[in-house]
N, C-alpha and C. Protein backbone atom coordinates (compact mmCIF):
# COMPACT_ATOMS: atom_id res chain seq x y z
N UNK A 1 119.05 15.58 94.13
CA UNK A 1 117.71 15.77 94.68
C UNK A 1 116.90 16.64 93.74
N UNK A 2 115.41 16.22 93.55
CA UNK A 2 114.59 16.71 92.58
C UNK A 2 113.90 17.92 93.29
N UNK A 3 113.22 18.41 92.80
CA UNK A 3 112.43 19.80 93.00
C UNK A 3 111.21 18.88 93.59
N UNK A 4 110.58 18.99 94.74
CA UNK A 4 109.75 18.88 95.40
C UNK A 4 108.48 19.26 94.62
N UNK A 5 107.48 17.76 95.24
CA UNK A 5 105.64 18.12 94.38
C UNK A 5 105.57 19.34 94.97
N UNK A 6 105.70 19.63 96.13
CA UNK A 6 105.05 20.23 97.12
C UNK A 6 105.17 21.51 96.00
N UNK A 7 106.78 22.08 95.99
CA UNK A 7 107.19 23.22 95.59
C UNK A 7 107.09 23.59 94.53
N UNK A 8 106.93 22.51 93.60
CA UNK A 8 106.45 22.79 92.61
C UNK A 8 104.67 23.26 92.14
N UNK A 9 103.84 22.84 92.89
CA UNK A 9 102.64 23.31 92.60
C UNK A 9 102.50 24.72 93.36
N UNK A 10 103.24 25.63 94.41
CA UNK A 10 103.47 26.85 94.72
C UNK A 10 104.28 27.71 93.76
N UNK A 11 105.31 27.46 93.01
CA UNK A 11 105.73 28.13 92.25
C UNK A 11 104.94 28.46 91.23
N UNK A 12 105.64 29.75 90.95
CA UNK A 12 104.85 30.11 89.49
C UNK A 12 105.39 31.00 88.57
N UNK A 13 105.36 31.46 87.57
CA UNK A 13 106.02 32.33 86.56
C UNK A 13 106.35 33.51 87.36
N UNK A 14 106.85 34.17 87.17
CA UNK A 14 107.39 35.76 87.92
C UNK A 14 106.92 36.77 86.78
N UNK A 15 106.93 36.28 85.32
CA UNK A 15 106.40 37.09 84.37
C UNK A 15 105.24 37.11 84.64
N UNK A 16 104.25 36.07 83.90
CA UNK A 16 102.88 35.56 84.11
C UNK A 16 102.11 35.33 84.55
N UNK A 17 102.72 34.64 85.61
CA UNK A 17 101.89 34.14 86.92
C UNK A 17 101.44 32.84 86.60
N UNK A 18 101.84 32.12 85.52
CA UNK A 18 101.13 30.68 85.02
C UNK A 18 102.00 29.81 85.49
N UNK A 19 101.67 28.41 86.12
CA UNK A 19 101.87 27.32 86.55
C UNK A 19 102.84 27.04 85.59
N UNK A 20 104.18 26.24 86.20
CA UNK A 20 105.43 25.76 85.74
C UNK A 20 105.52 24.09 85.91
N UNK A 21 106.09 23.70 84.96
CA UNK A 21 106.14 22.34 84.83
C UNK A 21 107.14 21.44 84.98
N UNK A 22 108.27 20.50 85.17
CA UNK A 22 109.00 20.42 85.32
C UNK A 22 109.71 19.97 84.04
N UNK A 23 110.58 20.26 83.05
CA UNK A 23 110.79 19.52 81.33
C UNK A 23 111.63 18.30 81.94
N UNK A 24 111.60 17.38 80.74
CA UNK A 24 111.51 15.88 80.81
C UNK A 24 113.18 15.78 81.37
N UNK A 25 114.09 16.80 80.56
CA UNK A 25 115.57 16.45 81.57
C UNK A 25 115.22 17.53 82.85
N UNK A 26 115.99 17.41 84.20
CA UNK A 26 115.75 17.95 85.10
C UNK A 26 116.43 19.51 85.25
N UNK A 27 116.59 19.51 84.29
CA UNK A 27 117.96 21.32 84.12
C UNK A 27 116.84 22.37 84.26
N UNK A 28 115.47 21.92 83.86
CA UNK A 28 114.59 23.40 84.41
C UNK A 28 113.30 23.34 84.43
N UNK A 29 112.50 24.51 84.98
CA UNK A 29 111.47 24.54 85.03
C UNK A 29 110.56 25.30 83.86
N UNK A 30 109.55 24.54 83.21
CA UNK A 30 109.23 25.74 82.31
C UNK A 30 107.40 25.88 82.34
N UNK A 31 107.51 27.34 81.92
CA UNK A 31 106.03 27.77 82.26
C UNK A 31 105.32 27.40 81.00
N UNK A 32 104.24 26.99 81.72
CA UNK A 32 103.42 26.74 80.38
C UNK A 32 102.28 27.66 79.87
N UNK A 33 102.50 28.91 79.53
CA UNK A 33 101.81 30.19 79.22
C UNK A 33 102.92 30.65 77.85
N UNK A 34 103.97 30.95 78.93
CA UNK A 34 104.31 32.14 78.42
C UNK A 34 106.21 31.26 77.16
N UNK A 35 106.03 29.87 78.23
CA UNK A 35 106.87 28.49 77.53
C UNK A 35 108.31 29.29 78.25
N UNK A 36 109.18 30.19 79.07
CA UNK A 36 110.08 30.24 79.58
C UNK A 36 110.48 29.47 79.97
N UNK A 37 112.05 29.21 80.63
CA UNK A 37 112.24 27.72 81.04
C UNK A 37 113.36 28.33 81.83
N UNK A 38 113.35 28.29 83.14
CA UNK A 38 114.02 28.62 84.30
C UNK A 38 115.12 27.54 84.71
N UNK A 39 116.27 27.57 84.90
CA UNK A 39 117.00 27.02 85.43
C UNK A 39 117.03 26.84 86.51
N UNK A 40 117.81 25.15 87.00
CA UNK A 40 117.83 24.62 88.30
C UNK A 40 119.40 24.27 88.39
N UNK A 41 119.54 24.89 89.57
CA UNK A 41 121.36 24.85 89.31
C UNK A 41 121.38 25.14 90.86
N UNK A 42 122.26 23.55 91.36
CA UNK A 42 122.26 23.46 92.48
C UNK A 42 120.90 23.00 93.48
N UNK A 43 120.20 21.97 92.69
CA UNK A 43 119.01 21.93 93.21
C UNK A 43 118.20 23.20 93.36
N UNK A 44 118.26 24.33 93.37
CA UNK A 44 117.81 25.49 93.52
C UNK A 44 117.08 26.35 91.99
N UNK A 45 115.61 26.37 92.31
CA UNK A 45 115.03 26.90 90.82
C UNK A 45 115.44 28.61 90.94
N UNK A 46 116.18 28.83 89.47
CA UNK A 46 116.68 30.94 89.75
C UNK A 46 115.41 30.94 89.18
N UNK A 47 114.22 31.39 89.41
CA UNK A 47 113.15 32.15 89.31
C UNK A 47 113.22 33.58 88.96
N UNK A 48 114.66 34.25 88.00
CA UNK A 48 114.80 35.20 87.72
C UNK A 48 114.24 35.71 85.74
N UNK A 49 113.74 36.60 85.27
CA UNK A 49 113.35 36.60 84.19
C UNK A 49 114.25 36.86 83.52
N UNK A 50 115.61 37.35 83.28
CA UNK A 50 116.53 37.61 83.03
C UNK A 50 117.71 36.53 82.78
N UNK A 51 117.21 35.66 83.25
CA UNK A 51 118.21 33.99 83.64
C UNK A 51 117.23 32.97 82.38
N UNK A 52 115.78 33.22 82.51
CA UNK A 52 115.27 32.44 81.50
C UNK A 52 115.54 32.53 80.38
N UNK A 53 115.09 31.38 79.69
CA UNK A 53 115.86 31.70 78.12
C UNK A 53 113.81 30.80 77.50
N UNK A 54 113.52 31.26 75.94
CA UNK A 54 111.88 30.90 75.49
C UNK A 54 112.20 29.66 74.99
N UNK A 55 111.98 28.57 74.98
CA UNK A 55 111.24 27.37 74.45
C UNK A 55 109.76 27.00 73.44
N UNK A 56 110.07 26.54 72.56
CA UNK A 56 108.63 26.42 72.14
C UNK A 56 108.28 24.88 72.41
């Protein structure tokens, strides 16, 4: 099961505060400000800053 439209347009960076996107494989979410990329593990996004890893 995918990450919900819904939940996805409520979420948001925990650093930044900028809108997150979903990247093209489904393993995470990434912000498009600050380019972090949050993991989804267990259907469940860790929204932790410490868990993210930077993407360019």
């Amino acid at each position: 099961m995918a990450i919900s439209k819904e939940l996805l347009e409520i979420l948001v960076c925990p650093l930044c505060k900028a809108a997150l996107e979903m990247k093209q494989d489904p393993a995470g979410l990434k912000c498009v400000q600050c380019k972090r990329v949050y993991p989804i593990r267990d259907d469940i996004p860790v929204m932790l800053v410490d868990e993210a890893r930077i993407e360019e």
